[in-house]
PDB file of N, CA and C in Angstrom:
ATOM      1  N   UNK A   1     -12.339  -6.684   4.002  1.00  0.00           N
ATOM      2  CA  UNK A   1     -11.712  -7.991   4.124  1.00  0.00           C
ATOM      3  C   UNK A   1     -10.409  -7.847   4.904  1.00  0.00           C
ATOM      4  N   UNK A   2     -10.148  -8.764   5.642  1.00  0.00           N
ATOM      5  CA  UNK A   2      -8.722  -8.551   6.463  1.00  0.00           C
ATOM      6  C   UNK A   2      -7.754  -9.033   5.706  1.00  0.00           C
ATOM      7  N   UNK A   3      -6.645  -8.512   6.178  1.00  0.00           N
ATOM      8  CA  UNK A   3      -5.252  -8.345   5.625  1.00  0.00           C
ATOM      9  C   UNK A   3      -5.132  -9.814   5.589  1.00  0.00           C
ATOM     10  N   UNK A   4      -5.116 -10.771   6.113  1.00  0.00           N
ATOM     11  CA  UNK A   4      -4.639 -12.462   5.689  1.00  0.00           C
ATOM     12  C   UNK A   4      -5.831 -12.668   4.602  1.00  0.00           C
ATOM     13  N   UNK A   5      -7.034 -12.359   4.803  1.00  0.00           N
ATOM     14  CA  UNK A   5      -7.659 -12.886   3.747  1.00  0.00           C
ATOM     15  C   UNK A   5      -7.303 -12.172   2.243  1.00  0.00           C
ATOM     16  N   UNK A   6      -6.758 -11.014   2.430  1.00  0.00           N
ATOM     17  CA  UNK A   6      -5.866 -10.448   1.276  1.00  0.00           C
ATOM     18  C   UNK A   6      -4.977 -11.044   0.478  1.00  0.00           C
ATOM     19  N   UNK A   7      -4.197 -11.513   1.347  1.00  0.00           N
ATOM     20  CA  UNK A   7      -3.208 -12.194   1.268  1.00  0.00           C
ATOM     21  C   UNK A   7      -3.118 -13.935   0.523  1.00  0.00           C
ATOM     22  N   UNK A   8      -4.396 -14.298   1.213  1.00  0.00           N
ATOM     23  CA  UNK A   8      -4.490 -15.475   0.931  1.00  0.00           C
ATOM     24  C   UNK A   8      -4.907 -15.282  -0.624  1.00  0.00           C
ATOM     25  N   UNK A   9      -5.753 -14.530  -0.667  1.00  0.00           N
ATOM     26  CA  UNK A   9      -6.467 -14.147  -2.089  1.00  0.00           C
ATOM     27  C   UNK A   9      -5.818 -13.947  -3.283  1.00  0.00           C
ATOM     28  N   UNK A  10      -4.422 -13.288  -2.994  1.00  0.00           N
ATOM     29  CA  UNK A  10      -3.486 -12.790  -3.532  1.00  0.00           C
ATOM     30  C   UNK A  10      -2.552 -14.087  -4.358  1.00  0.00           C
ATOM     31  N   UNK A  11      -2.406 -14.915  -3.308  1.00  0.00           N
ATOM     32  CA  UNK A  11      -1.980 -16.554  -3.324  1.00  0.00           C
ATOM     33  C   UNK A  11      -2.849 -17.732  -4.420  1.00  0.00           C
ATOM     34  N   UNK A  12      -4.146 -17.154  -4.124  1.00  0.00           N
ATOM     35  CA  UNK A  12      -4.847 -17.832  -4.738  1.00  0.00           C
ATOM     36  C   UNK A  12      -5.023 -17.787  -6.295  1.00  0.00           C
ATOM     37  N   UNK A  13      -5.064 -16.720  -6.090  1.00  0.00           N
ATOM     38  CA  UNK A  13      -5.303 -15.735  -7.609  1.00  0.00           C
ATOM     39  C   UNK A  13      -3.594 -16.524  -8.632  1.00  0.00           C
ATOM     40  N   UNK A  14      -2.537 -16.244  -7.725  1.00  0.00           N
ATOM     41  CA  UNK A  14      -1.468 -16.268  -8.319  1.00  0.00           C
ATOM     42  C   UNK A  14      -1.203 -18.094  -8.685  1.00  0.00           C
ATOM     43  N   UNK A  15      -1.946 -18.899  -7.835  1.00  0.00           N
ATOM     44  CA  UNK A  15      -1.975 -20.125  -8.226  1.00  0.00           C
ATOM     45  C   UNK A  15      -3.033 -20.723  -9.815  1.00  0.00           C
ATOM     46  N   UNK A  16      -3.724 -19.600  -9.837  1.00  0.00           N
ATOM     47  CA  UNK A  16      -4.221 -19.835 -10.731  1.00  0.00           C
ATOM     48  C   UNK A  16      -4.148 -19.606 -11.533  1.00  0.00           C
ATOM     49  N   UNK A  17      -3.371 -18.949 -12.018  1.00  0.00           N
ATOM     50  CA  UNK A  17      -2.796 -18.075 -13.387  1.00  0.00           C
ATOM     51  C   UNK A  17      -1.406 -18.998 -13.250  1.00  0.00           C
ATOM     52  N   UNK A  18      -0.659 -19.447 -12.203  1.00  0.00           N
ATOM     53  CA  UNK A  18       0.450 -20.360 -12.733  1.00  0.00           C
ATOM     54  C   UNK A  18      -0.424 -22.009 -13.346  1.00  0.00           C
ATOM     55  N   UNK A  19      -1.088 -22.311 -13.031  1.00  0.00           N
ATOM     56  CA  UNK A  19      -1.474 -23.617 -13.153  1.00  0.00           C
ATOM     57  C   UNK A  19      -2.478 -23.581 -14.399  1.00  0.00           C
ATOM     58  N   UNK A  20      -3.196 -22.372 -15.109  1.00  0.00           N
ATOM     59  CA  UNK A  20      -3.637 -22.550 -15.873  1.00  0.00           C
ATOM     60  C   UNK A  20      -2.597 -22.157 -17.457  1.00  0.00           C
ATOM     61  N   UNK A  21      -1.483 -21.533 -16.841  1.00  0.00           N
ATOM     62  CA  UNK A  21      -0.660 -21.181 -17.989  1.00  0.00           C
ATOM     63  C   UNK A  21       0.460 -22.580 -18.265  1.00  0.00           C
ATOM     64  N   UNK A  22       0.508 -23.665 -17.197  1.00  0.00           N
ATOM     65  CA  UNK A  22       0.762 -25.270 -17.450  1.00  0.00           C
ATOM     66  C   UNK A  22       2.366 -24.676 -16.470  1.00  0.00           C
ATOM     67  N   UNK A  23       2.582 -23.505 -15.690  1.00  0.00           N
ATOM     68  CA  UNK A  23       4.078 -23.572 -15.213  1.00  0.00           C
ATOM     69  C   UNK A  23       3.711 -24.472 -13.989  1.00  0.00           C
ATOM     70  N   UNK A  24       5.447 -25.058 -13.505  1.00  0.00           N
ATOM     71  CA  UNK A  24       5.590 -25.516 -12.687  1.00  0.00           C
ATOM     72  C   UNK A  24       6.276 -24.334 -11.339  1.00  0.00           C
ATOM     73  N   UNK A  25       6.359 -24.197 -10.489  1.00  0.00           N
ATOM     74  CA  UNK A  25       6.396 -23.421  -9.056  1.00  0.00           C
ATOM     75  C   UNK A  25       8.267 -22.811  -9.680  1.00  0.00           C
ATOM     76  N   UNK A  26       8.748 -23.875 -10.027  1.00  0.00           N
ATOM     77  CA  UNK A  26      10.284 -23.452 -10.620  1.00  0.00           C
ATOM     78  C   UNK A  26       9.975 -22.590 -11.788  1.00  0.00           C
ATOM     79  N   UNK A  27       9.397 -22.977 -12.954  1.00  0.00           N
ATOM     80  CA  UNK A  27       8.973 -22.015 -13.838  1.00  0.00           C
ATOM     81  C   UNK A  27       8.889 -20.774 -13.790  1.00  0.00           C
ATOM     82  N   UNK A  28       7.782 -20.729 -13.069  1.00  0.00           N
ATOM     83  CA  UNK A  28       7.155 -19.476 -12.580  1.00  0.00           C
ATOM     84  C   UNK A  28       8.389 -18.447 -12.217  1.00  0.00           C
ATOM     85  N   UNK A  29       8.979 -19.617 -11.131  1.00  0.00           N
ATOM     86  CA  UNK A  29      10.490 -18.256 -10.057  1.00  0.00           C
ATOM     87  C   UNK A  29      11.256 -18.128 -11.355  1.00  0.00           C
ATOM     88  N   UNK A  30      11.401 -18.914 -12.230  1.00  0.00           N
ATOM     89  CA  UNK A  30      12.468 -17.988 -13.156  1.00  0.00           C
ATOM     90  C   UNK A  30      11.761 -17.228 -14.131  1.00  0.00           C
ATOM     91  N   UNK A  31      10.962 -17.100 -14.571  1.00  0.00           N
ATOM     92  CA  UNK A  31      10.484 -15.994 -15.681  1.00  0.00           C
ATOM     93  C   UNK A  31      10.179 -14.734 -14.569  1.00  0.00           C
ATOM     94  N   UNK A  32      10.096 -14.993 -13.188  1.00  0.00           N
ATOM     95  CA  UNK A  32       9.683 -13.641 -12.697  1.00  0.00           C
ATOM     96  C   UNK A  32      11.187 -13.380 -12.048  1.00  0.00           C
ATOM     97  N   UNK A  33      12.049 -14.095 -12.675  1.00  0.00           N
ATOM     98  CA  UNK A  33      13.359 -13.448 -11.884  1.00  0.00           C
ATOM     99  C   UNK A  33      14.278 -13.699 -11.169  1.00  0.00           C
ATOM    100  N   UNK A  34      13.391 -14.444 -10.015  1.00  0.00           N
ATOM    101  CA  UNK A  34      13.882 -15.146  -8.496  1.00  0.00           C
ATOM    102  C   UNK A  34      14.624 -16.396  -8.623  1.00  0.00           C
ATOM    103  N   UNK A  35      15.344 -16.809  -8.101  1.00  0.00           N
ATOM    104  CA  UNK A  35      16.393 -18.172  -8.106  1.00  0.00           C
ATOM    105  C   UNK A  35      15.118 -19.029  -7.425  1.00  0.00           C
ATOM    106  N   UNK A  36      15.117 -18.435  -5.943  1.00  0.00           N
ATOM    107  CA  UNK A  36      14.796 -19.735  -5.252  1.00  0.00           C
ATOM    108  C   UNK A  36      13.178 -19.948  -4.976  1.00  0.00           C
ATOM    109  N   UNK A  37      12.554 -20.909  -5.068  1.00  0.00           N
ATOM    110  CA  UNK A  37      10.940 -21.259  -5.742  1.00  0.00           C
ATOM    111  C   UNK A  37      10.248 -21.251  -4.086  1.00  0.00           C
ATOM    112  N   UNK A  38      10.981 -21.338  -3.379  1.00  0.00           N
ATOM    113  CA  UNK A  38      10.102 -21.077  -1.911  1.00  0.00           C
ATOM    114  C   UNK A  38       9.437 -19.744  -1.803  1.00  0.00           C
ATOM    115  N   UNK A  39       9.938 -18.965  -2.042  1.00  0.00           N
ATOM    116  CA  UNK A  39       9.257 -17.730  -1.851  1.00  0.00           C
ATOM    117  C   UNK A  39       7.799 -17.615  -2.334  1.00  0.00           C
ATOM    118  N   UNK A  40       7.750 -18.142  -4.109  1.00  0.00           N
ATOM    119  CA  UNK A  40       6.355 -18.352  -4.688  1.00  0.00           C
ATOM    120  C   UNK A  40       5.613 -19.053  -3.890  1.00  0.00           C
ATOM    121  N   UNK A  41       5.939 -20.138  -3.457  1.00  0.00           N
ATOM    122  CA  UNK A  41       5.303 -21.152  -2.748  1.00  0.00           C
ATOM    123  C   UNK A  41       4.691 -20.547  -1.681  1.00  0.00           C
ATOM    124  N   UNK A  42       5.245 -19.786  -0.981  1.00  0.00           N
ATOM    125  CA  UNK A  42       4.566 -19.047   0.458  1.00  0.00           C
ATOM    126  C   UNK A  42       3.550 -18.092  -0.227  1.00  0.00           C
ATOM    127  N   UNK A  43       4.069 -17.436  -1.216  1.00  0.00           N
ATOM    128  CA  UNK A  43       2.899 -16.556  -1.711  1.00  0.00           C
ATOM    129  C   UNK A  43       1.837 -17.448  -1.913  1.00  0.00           C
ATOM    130  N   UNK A  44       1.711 -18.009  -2.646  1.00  0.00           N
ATOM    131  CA  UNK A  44       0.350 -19.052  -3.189  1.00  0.00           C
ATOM    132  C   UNK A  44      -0.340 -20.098  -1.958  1.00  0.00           C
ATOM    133  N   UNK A  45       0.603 -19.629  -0.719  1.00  0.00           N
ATOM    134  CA  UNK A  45      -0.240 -20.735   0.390  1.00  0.00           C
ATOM    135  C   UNK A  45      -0.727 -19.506   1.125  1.00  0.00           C
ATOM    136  N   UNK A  46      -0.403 -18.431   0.871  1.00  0.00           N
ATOM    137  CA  UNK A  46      -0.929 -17.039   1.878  1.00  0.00           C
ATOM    138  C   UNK A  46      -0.150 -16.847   3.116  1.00  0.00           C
ATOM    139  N   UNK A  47       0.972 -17.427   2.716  1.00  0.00           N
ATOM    140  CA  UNK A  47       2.030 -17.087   3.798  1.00  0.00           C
ATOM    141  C   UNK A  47       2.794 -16.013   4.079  1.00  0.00           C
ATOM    142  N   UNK A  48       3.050 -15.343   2.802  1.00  0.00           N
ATOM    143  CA  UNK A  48       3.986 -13.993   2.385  1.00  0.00           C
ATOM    144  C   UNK A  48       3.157 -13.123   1.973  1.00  0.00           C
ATOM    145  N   UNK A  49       3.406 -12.083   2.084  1.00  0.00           N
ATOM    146  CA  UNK A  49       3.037 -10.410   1.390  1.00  0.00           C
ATOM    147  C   UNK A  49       3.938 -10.932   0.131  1.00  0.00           C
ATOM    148  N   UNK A  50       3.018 -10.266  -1.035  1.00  0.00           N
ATOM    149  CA  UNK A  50       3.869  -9.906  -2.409  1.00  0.00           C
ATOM    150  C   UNK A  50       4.426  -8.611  -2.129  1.00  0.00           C
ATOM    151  N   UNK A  51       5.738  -8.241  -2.635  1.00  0.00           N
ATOM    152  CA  UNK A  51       6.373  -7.319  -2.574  1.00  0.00           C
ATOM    153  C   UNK A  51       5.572  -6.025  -4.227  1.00  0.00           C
ATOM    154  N   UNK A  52       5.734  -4.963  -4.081  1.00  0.00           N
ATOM    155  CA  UNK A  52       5.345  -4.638  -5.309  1.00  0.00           C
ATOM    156  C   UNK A  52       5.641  -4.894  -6.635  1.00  0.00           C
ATOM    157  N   UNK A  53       7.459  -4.795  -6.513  1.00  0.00           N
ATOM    158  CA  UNK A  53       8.157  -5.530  -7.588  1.00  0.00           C
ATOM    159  C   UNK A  53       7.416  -6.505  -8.097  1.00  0.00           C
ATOM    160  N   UNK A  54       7.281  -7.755  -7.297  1.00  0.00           N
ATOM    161  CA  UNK A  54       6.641  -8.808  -7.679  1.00  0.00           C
ATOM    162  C   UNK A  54       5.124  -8.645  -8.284  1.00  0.00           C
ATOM    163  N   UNK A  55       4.419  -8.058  -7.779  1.00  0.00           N
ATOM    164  CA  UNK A  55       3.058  -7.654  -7.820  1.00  0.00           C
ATOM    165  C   UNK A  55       3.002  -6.813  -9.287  1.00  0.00           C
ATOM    166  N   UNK A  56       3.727  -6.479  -9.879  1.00  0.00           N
ATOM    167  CA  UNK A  56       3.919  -5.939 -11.113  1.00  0.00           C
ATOM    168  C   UNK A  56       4.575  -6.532 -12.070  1.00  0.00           C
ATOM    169  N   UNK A  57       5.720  -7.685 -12.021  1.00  0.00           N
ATOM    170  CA  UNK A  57       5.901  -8.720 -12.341  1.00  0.00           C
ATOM    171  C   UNK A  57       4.588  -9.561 -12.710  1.00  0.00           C
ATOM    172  N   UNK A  58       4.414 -10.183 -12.056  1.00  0.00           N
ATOM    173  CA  UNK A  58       3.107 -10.977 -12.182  1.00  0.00           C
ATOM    174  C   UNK A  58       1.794 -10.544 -13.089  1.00  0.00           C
ATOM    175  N   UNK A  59       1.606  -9.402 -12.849  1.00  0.00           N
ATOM    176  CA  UNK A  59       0.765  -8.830 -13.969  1.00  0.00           C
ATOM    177  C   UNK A  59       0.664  -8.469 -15.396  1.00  0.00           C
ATOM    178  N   UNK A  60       2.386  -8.169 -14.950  1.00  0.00           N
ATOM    179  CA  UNK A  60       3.000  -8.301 -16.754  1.00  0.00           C
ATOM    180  C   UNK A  60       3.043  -9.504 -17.677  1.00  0.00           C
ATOM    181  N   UNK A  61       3.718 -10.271 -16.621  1.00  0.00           N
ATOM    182  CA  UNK A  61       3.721 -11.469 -17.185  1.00  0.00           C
ATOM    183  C   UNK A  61       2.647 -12.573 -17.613  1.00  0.00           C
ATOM    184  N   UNK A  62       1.370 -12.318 -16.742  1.00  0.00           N
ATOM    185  CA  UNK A  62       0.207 -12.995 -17.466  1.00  0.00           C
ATOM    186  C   UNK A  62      -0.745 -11.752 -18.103  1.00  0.00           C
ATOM    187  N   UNK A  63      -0.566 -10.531 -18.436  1.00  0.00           N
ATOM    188  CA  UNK A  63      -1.638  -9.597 -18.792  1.00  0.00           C
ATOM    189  C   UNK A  63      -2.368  -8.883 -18.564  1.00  0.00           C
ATOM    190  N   UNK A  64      -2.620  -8.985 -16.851  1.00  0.00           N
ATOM    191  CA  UNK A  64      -3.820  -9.197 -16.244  1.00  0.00           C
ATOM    192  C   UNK A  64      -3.593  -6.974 -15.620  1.00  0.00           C
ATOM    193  N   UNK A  65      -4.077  -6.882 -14.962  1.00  0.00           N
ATOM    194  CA  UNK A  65      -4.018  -5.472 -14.091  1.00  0.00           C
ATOM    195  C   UNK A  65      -3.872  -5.819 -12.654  1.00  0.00           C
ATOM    196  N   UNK A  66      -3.336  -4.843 -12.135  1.00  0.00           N
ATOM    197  CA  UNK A  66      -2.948  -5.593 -10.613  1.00  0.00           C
ATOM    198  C   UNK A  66      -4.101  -5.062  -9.850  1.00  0.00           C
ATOM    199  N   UNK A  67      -4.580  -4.320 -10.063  1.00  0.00           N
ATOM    200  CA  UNK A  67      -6.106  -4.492  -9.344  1.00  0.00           C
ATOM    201  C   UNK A  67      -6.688  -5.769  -9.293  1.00  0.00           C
ATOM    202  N   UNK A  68      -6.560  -6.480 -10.656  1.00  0.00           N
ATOM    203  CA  UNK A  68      -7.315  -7.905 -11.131  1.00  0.00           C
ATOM    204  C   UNK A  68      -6.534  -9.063  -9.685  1.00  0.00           C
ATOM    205  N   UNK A  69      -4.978  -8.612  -9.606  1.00  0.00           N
ATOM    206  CA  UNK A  69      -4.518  -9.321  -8.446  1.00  0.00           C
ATOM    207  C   UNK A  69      -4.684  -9.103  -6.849  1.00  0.00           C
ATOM    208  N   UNK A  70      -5.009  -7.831  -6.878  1.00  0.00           N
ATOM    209  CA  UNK A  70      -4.900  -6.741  -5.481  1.00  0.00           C
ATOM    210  C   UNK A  70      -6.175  -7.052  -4.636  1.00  0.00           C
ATOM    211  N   UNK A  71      -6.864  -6.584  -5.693  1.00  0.00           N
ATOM    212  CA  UNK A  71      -8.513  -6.322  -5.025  1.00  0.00           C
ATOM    213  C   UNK A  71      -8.814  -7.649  -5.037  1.00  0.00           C
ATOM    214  N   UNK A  72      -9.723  -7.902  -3.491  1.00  0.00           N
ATOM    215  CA  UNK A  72     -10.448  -8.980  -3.443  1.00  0.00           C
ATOM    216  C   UNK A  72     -11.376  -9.648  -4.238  1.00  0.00           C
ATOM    217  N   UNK A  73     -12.520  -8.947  -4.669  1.00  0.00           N
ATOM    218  CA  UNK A  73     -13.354  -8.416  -4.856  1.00  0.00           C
ATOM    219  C   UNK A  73     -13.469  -8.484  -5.961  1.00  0.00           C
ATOM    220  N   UNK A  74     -12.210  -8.729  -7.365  1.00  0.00           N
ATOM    221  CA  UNK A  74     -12.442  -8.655  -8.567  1.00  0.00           C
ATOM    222  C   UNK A  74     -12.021  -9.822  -8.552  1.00  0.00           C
ATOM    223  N   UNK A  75     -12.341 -11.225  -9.385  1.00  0.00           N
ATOM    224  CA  UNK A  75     -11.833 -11.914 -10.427  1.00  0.00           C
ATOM    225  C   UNK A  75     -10.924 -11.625 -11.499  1.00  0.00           C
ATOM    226  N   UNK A  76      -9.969 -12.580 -11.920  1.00  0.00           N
ATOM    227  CA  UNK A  76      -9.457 -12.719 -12.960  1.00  0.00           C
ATOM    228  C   UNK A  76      -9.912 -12.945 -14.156  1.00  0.00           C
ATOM    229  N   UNK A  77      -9.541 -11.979 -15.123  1.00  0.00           N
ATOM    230  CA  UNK A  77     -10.204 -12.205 -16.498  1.00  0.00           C
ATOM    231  C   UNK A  77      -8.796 -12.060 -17.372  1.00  0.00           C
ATOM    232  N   UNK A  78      -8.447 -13.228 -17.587  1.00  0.00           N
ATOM    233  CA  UNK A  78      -7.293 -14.050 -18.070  1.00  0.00           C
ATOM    234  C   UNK A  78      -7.324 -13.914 -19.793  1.00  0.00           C
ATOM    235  N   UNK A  79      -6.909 -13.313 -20.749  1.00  0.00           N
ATOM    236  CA  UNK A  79      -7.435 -13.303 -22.495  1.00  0.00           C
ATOM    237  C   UNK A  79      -6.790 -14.702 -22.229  1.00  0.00           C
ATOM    238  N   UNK A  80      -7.422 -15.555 -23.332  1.00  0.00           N
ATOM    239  CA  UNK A  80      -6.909 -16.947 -23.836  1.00  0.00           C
ATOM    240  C   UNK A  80      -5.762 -16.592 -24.369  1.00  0.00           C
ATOM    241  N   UNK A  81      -5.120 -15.629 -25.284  1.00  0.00           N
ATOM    242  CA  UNK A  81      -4.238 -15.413 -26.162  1.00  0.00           C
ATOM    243  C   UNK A  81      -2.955 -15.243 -25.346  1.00  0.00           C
ATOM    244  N   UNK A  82      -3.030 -14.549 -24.146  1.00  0.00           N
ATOM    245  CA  UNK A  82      -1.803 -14.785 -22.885  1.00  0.00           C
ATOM    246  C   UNK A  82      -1.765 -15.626 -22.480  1.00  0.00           C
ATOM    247  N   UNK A  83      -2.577 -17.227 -22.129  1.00  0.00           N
ATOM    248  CA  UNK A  83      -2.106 -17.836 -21.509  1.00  0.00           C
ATOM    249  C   UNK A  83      -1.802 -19.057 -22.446  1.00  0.00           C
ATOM    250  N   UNK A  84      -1.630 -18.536 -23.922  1.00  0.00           N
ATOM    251  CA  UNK A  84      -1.322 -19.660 -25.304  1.00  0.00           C
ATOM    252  C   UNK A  84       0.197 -19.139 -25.190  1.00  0.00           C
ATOM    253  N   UNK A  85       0.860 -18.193 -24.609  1.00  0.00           N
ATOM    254  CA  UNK A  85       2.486 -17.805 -25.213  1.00  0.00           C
ATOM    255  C   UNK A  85       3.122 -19.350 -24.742  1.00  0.00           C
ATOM    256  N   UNK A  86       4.171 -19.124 -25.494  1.00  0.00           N
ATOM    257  CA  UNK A  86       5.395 -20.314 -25.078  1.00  0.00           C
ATOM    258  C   UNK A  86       6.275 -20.091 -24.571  1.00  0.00           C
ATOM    259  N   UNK A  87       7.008 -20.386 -23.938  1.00  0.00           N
ATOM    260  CA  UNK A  87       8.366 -20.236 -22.988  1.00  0.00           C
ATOM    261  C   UNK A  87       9.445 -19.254 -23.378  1.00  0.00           C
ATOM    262  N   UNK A  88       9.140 -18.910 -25.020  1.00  0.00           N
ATOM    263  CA  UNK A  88      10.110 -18.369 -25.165  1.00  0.00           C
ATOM    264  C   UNK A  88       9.590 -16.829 -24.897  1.00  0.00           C
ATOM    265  N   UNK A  89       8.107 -16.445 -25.309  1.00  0.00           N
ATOM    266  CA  UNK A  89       7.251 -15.467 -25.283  1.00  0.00           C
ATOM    267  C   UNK A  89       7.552 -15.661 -23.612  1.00  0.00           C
ATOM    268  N   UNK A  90       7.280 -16.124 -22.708  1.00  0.00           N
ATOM    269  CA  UNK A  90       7.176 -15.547 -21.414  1.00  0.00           C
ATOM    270  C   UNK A  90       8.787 -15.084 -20.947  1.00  0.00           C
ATOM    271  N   UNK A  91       9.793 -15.858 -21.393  1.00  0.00           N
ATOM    272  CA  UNK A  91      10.793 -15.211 -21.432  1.00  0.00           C
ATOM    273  C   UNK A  91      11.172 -13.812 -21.386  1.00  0.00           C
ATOM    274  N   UNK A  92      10.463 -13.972 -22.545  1.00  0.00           N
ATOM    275  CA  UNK A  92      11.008 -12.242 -23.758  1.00  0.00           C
ATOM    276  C   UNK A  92      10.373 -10.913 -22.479  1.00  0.00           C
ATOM    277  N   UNK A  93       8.472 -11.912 -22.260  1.00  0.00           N
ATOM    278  CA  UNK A  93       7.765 -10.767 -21.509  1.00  0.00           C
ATOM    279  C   UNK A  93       8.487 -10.941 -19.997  1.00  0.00           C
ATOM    280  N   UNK A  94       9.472 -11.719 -19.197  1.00  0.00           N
ATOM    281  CA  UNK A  94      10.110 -11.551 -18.213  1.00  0.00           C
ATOM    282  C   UNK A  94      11.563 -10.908 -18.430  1.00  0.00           C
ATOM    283  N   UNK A  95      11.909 -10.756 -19.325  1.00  0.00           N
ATOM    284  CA  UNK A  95      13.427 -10.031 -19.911  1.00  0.00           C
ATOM    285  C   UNK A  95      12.638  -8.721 -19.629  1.00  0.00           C
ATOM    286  N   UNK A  96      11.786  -8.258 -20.021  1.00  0.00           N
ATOM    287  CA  UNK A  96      11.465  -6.800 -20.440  1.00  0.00           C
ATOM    288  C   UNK A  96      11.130  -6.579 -18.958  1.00  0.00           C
ATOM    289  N   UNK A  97       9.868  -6.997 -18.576  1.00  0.00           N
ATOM    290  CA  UNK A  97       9.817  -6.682 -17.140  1.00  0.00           C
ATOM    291  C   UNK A  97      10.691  -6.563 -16.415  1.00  0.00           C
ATOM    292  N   UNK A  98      11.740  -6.785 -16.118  1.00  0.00           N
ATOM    293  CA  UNK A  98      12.822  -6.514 -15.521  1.00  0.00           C
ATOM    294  C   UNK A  98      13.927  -5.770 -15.910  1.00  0.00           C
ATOM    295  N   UNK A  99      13.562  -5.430 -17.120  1.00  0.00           N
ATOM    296  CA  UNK A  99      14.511  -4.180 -18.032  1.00  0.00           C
ATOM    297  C   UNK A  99      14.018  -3.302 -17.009  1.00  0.00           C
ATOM    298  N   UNK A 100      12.454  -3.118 -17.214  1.00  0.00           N
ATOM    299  CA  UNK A 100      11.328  -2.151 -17.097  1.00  0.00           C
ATOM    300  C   UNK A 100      11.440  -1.893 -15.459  1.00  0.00           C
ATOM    301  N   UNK A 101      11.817  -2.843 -14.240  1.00  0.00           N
ATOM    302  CA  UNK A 101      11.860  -2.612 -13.128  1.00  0.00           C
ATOM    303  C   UNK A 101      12.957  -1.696 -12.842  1.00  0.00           C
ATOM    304  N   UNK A 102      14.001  -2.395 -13.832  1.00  0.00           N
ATOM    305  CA  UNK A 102      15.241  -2.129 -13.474  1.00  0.00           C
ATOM    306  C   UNK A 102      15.581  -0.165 -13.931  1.00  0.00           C
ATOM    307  N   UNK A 103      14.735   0.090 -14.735  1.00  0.00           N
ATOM    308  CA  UNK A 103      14.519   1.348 -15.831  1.00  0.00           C
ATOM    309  C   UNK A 103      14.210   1.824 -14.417  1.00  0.00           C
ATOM    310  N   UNK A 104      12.553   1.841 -14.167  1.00  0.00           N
ATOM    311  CA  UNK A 104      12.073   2.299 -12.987  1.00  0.00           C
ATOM    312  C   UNK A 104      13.023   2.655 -11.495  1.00  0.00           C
ATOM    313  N   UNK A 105      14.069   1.548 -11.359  1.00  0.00           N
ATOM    314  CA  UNK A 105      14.606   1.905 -10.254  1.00  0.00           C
ATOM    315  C   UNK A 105      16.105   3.249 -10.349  1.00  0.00           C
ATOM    316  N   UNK A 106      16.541   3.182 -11.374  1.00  0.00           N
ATOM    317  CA  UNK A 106      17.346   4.251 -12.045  1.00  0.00           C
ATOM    318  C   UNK A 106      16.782   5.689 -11.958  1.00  0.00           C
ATOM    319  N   UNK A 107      16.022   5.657 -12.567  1.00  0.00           N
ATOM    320  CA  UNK A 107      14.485   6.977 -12.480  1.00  0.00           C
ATOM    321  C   UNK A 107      14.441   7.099 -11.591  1.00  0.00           C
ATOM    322  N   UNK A 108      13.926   6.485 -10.603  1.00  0.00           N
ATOM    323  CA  UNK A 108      13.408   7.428  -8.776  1.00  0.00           C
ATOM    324  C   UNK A 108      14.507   7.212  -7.967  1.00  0.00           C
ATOM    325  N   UNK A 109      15.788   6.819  -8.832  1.00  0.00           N
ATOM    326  CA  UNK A 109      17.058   7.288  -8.045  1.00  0.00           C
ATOM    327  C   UNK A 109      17.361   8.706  -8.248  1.00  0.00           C
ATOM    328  N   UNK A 110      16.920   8.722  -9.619  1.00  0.00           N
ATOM    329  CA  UNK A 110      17.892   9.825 -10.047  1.00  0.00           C
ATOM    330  C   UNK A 110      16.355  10.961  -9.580  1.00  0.00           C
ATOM    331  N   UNK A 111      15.357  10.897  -9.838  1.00  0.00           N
ATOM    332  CA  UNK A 111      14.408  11.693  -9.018  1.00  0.00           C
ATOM    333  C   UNK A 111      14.691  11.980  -7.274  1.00  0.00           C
ATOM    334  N   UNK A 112      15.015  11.509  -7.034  1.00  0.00           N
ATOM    335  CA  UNK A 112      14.806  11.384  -5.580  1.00  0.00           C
ATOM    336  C   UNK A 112      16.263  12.433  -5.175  1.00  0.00           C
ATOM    337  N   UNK A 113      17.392  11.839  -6.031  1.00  0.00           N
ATOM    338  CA  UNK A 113      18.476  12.459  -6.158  1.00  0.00           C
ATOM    339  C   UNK A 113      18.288  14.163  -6.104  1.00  0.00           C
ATOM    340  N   UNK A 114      17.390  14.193  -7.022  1.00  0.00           N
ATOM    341  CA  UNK A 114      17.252  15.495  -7.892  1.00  0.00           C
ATOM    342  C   UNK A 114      16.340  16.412  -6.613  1.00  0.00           C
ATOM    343  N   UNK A 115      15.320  15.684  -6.189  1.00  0.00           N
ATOM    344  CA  UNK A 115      14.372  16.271  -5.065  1.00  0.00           C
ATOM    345  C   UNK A 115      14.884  16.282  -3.850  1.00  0.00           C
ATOM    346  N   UNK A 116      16.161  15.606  -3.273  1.00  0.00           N
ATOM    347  CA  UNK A 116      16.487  16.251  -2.198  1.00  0.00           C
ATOM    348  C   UNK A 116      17.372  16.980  -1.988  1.00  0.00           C
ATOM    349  N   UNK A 117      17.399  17.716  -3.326  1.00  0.00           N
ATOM    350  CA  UNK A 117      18.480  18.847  -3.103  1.00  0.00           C
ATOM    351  C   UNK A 117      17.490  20.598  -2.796  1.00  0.00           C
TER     352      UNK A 117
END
């Protein structure tokens, strides 16, 4: 499959997991982090590359595996029980994810630190 149809897929996928979990495009940008809601918007029209950050974001936050987002080729298989949390639950699971990015980016500083000596 070509890289836009990737892309688009990627968009698609991500529209559907916002719209079946009832967020609005603003919603969405703040539990994954982001201030400003254009960016989602380009993702979900197949305008933008997801960044990985994001691409791991997104998976956390509805459950899913990022293969389930990545690969063309697979469908989403969504548990009912993730897409019942409430605002405060997607919160909590966007607080952590971004502990968890933020953990991650400390680590392959201090790796990277460590390996180019």
């Amino acid at each position: 499959m070509s890289r836009e149809r990737s892309i688009k897929r990627f968009g698609e996928k991500l529209h559907t997991l916002r719209t079946m979990r009832g967020l609005t495009l603003k919603e969405l940008t703040h539990q994954l982090g982001h201030v400003a809601h254009g960016y989602i918007s380009e993702l979900e029209a197949g305008k933008k590359l997801p960044s990985v950050e994001l691409t791991l974001s997104v998976a956390h936050l509805f459950g899913i595996s990022t293969d389930e987002l990545l690969k063309d080729e697979l469908d989403l298989t969504v548990d009912a029980a993730t897409l019942a949390l409430g605002t405060d639950d997607l919160q909590q699971v966007s607080s952590e994810s971004s502990n968890r990015i933020e953990n991650n980016k400390h680590s392959e500083g201090a790796s990277n630190e460590f390996g180019a000596r």
